[in-house]
Protein backbone atom coordinates (compact mmCIF):
# COMPACT_ATOMS: atom_id res chain seq x y z
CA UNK A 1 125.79 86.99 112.21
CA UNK A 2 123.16 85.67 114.62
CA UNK A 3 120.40 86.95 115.66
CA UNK A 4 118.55 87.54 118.74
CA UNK A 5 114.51 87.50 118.20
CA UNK A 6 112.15 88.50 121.40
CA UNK A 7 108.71 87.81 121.69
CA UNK A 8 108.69 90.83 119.46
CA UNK A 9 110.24 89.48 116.63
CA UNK A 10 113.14 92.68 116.53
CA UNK A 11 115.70 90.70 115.20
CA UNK A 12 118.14 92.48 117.64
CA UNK A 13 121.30 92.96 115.46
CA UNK A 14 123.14 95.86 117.95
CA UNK A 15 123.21 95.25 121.56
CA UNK A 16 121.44 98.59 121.79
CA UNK A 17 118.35 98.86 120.76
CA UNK A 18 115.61 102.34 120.76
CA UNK A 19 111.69 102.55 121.27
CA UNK A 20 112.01 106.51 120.91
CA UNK A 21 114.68 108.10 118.56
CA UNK A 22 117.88 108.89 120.47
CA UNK A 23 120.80 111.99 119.72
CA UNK A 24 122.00 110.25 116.79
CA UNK A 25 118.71 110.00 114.91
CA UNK A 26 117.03 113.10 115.52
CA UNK A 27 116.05 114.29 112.89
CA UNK A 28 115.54 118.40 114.06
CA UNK A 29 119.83 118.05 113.89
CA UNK A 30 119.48 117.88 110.44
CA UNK A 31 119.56 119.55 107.51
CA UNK A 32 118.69 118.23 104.46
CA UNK A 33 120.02 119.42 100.35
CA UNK A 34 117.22 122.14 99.37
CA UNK A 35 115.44 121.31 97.39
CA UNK A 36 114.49 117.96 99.02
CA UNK A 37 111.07 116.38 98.11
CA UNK A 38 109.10 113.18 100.03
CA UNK A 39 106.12 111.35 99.20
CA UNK A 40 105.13 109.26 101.87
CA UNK A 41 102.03 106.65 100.93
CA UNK A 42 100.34 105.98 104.08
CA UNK A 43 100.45 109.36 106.09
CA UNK A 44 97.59 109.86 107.34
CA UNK A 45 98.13 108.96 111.06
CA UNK A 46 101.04 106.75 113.13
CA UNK A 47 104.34 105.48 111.54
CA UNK A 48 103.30 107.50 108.46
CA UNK A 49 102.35 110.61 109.92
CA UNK A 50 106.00 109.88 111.86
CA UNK A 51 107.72 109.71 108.61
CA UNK A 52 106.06 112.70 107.61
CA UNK A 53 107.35 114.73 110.66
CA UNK A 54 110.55 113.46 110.83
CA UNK A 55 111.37 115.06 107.12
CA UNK A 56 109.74 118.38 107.55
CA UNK A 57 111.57 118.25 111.12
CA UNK A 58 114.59 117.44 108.71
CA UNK A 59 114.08 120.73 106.46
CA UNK A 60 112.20 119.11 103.55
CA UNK A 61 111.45 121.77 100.97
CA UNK A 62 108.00 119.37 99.85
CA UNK A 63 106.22 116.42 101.40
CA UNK A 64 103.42 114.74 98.88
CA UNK A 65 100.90 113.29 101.60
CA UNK A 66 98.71 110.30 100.49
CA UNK A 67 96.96 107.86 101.34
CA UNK A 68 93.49 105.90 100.29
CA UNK A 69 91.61 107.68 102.92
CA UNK A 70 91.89 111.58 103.18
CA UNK A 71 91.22 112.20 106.86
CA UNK A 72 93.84 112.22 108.94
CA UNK A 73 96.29 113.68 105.96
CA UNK A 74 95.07 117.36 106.60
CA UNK A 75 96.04 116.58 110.48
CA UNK A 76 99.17 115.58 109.48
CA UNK A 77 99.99 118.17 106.92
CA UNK A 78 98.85 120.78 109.73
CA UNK A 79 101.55 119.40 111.86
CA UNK A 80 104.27 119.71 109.51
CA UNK A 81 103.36 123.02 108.79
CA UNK A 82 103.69 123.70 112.28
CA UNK A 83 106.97 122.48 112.43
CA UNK A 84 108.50 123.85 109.46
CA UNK A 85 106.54 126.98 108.31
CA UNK A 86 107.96 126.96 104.25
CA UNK A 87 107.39 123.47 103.84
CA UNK A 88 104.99 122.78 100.65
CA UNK A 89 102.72 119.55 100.87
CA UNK A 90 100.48 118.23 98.36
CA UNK A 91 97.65 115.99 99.44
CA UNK A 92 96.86 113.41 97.19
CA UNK A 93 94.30 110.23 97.27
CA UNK A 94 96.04 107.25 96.30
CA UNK A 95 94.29 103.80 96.42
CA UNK A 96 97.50 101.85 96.69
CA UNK A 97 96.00 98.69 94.78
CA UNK A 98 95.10 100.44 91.55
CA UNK A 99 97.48 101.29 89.11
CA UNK A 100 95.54 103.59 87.74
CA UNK A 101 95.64 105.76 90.92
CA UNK A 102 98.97 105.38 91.82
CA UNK A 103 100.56 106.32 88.39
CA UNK A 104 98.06 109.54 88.77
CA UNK A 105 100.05 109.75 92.26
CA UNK A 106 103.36 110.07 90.35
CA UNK A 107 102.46 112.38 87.43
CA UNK A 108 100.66 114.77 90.18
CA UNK A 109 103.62 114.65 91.83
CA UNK A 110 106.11 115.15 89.07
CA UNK A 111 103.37 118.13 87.33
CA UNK A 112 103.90 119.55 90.95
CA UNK A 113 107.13 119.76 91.79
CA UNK A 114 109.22 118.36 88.75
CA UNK A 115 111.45 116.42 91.54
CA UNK A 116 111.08 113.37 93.64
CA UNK A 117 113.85 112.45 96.34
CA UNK A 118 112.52 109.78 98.72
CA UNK A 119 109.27 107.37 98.29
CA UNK A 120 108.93 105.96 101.77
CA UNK A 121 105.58 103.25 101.14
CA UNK A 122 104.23 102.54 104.51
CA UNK A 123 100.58 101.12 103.68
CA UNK A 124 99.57 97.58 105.10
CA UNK A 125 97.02 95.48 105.88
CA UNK A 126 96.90 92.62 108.09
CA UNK A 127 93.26 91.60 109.06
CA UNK A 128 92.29 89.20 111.90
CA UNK A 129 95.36 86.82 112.71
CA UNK A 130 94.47 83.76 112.19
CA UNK A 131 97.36 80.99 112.62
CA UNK A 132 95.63 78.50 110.15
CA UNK A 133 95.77 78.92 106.61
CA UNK A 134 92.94 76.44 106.29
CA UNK A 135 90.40 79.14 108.62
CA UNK A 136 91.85 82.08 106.54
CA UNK A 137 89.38 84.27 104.98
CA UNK A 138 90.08 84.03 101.20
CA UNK A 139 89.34 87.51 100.62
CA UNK A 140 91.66 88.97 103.57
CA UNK A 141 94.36 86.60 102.42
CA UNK A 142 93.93 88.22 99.00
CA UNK A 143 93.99 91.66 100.28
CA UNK A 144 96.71 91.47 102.15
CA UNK A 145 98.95 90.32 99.01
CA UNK A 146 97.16 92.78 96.89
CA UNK A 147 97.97 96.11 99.87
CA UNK A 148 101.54 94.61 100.76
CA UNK A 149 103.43 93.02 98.13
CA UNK A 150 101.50 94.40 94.80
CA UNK A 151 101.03 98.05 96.37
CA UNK A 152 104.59 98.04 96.86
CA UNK A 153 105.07 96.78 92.79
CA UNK A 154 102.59 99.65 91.58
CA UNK A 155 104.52 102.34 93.92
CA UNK A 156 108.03 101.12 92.00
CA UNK A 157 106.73 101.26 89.18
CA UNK A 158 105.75 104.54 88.60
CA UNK A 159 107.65 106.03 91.29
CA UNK A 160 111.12 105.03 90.63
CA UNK A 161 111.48 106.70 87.17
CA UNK A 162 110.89 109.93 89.05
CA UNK A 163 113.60 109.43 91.42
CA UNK A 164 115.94 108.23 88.97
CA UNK A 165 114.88 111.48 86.83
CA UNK A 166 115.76 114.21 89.80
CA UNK A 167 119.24 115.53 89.22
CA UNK A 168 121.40 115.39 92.09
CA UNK A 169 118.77 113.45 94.14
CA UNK A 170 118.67 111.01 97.32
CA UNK A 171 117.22 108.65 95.09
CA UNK A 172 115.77 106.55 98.13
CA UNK A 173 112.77 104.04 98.31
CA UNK A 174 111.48 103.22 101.20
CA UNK A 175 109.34 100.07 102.09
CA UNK A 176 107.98 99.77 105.57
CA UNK A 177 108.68 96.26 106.64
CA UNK A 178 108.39 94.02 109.04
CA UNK A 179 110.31 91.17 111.04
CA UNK A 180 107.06 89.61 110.85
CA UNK A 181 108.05 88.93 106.90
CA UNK A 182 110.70 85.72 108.51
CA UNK A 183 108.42 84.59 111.70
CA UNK A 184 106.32 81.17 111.16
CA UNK A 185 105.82 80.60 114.62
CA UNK A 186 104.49 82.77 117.67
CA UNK A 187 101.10 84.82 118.14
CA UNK A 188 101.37 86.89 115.06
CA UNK A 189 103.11 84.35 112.51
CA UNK A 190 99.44 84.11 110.21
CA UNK A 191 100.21 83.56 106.67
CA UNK A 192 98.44 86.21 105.40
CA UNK A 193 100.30 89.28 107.15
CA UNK A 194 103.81 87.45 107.05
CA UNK A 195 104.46 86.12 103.74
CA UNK A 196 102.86 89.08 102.19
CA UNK A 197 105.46 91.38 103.75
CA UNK A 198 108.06 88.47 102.80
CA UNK A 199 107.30 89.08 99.21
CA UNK A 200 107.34 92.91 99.78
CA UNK A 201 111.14 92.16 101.44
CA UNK A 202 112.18 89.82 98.43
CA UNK A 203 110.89 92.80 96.32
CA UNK A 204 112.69 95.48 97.73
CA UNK A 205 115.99 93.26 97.38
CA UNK A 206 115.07 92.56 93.61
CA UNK A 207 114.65 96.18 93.03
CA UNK A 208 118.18 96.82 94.57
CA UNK A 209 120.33 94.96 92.38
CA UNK A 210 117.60 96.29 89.52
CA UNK A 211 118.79 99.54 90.23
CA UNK A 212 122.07 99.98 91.97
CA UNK A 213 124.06 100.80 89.03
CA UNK A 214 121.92 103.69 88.12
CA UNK A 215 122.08 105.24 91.92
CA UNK A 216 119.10 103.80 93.55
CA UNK A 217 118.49 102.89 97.18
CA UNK A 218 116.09 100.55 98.44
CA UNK A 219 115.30 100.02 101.99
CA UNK A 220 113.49 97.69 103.95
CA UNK A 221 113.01 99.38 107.13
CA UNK A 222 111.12 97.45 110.85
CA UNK A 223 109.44 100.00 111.95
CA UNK A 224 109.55 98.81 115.36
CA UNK A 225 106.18 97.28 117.48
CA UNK A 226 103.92 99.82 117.36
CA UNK A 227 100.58 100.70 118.14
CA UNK A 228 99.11 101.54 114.94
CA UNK A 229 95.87 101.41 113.52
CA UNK A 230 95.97 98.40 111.84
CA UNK A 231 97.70 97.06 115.14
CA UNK A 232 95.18 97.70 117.37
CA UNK A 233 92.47 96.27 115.54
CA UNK A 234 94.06 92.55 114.73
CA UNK A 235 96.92 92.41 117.21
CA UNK A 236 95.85 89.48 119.56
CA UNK A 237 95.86 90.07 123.54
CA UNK A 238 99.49 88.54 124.41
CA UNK A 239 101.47 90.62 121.86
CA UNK A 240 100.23 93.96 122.59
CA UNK A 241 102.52 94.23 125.94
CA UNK A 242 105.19 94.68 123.36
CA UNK A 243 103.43 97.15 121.55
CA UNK A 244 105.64 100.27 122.44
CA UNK A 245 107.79 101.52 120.35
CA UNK A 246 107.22 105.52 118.95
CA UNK A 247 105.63 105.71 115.80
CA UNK A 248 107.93 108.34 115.20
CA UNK A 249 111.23 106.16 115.63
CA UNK A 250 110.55 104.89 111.84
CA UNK A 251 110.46 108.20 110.54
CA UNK A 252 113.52 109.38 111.90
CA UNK A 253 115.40 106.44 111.02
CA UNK A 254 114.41 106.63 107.36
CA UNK A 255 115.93 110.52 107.26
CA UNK A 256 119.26 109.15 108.91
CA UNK A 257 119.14 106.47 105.82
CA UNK A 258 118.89 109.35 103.48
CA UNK A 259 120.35 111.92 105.19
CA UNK A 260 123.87 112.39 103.74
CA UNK A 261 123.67 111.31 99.92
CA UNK A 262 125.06 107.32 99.08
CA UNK A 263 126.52 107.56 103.04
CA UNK A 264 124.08 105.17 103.98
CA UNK A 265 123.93 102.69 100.59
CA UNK A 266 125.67 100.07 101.64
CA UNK A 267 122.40 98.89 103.64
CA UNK A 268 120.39 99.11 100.41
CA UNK A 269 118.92 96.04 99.71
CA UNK A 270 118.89 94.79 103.45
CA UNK A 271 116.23 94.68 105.76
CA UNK A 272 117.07 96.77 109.04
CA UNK A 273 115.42 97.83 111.80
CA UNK A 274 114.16 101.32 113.33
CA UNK A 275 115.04 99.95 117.05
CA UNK A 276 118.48 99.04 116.39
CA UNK A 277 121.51 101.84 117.38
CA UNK A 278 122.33 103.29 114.38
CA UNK A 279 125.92 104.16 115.56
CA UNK A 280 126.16 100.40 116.72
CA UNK A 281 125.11 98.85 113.03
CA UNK A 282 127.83 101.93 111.27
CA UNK A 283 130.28 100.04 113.36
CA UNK A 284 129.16 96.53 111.90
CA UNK A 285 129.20 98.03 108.84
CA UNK A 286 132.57 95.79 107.52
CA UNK A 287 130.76 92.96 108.60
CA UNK A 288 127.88 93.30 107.10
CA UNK A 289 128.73 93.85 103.69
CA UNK A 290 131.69 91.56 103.32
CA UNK A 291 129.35 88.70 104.39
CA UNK A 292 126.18 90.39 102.73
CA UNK A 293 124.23 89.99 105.57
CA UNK A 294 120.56 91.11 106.11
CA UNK A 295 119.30 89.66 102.87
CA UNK A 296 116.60 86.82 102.68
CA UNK A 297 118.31 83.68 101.29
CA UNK A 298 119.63 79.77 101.43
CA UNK A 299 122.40 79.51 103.58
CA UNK A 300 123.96 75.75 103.45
């Protein structure tokens, strides 16, 4: 299956694509298994604030809110309250680069609420773009690895156990990607951002097969171009016209992924986009599978 990539690197696999979430994602139509818990790392503001929304919009029974910075989670907690009175949320500071705090992450969470549905892991870092690996700061180079592809690691790690351990759960983890992860040539293709995401992609596929016999999804999801924090500070001048896709449109795409049970599982392992039509890529579905598309690889 080809592939058609705009300046904004979508990877536009459905003739349709979404910058706002349409009928079929909408995630106040649903209504989740009760109980139904979500920890979201990275919610204080934007796509993981969105993500955070989307579920309690969804009916979740418990969101678990962290992030390495407090402010902004209280906002965001506030606003799921808002939306769905009897939802229970747990703030919790989690420095995604430490193992130390994010294994504290999942025993808080499992001493809380002795269940764990969906981990959706949307921290990143980028940094400055800079197209040369030889004027790359060492140090933002490092961090980037260390926030995108070993966060990731430390958040499967302890994480995963507790989904696997949650009777009758949606057993879903989510990785917020990017289709920056295959670029190596435009106004954003620095080697810091992209192949730190690839190795978060490659990740995500290795913990598939790890786990797909006990249950386990694992989703790479685009979250579409938005205008986050971290993309307003390093986005350079000529991409941010394409900056304008809702933050929200990742969150409701990650509750249509989980929505119905193992409905969704054959796009485990894959790397798919918020912006694409969800009942457009159902209809590929055939396709998609019997040629195991999606995947990073070596075609010949």
């Amino acid at each position: 299956m080809s592939t058609n990539w705009g300046a904004s690197g979508t990877g536009q696999v459905t003739p349709t694509s979404h910058s706002t979430p349409n009928a079929t994602l909408d995630p106040s139509k649903v209504t989740l298994p009760t109980p139904f818990t979500v920890c979201i790392i990275g919610a204080s503001r934007g796509i993981g604030a969105g993500i955070a929304t989307s579920y309690a919009k969804a009916g979740a029974t418990a969101l678990i809110l962290a992030s390495r910075r407090i402010s902004g989670l209280e906002e965001t907690a506030a606003e799921c309250k808002r939306i769905n009175p009897e939802i229970e949320i747990e703030i919790i500071p989690c420095g995604i680069t430490s193992a130390e705090s994010v294994s504290s992450l999942a025993d808080k969470t499992w001493a809380r609420f002795g269940r764990l549905d969906v981990v959706a892991v949307n921290s990143g870092y980028s940094g400055p773009v800079v197209l040369k690996v030889t004027e790359t700061d060492p140090t933002t180079f490092q961090t980037a690895t260390n926030v995108n592809y070993i966060g990731t690691f430390l958040c499967a790690k302890y994480l995963i156990p507790h989904l696997l351990a949650t009777p009758n759960g949606a057993k879903a983890f989510i990785g917020v990607s990017s289709m920056a992860s295959l670029i190596v040539r435009g106004p954003i293709a620095n080697s810091q951002y992209c192949v730190s995401k690839l190795s978060q992609l490659k990740l995500l596929e290795h913990i598939h097969e790890e786990f797909v016999e006990q249950g386990l999804a694992s989703f790479a999801v685009h979250p579409g171009a938005v205008l986050s924090e971290m993309a307003d500070e390093s986005a350079p001048e000529e991409f941010r016209p394409y900056l304008t896709d809702s933050p929200d449109l990742c969150g409701a795409f990650c509750v249509w992924l989980t929505k119905e049970g193992d409905r969704r599982f054959w796009l485990s392992g894959r790397l798919v986009s918020a912006k694409w039509d969800a009942d457009e890529l159902e209809a590929k579905k055939g396709e998609i599978v019997e040629k195991d598309l999606l995947k990073t690889g070596l075609r010949l």
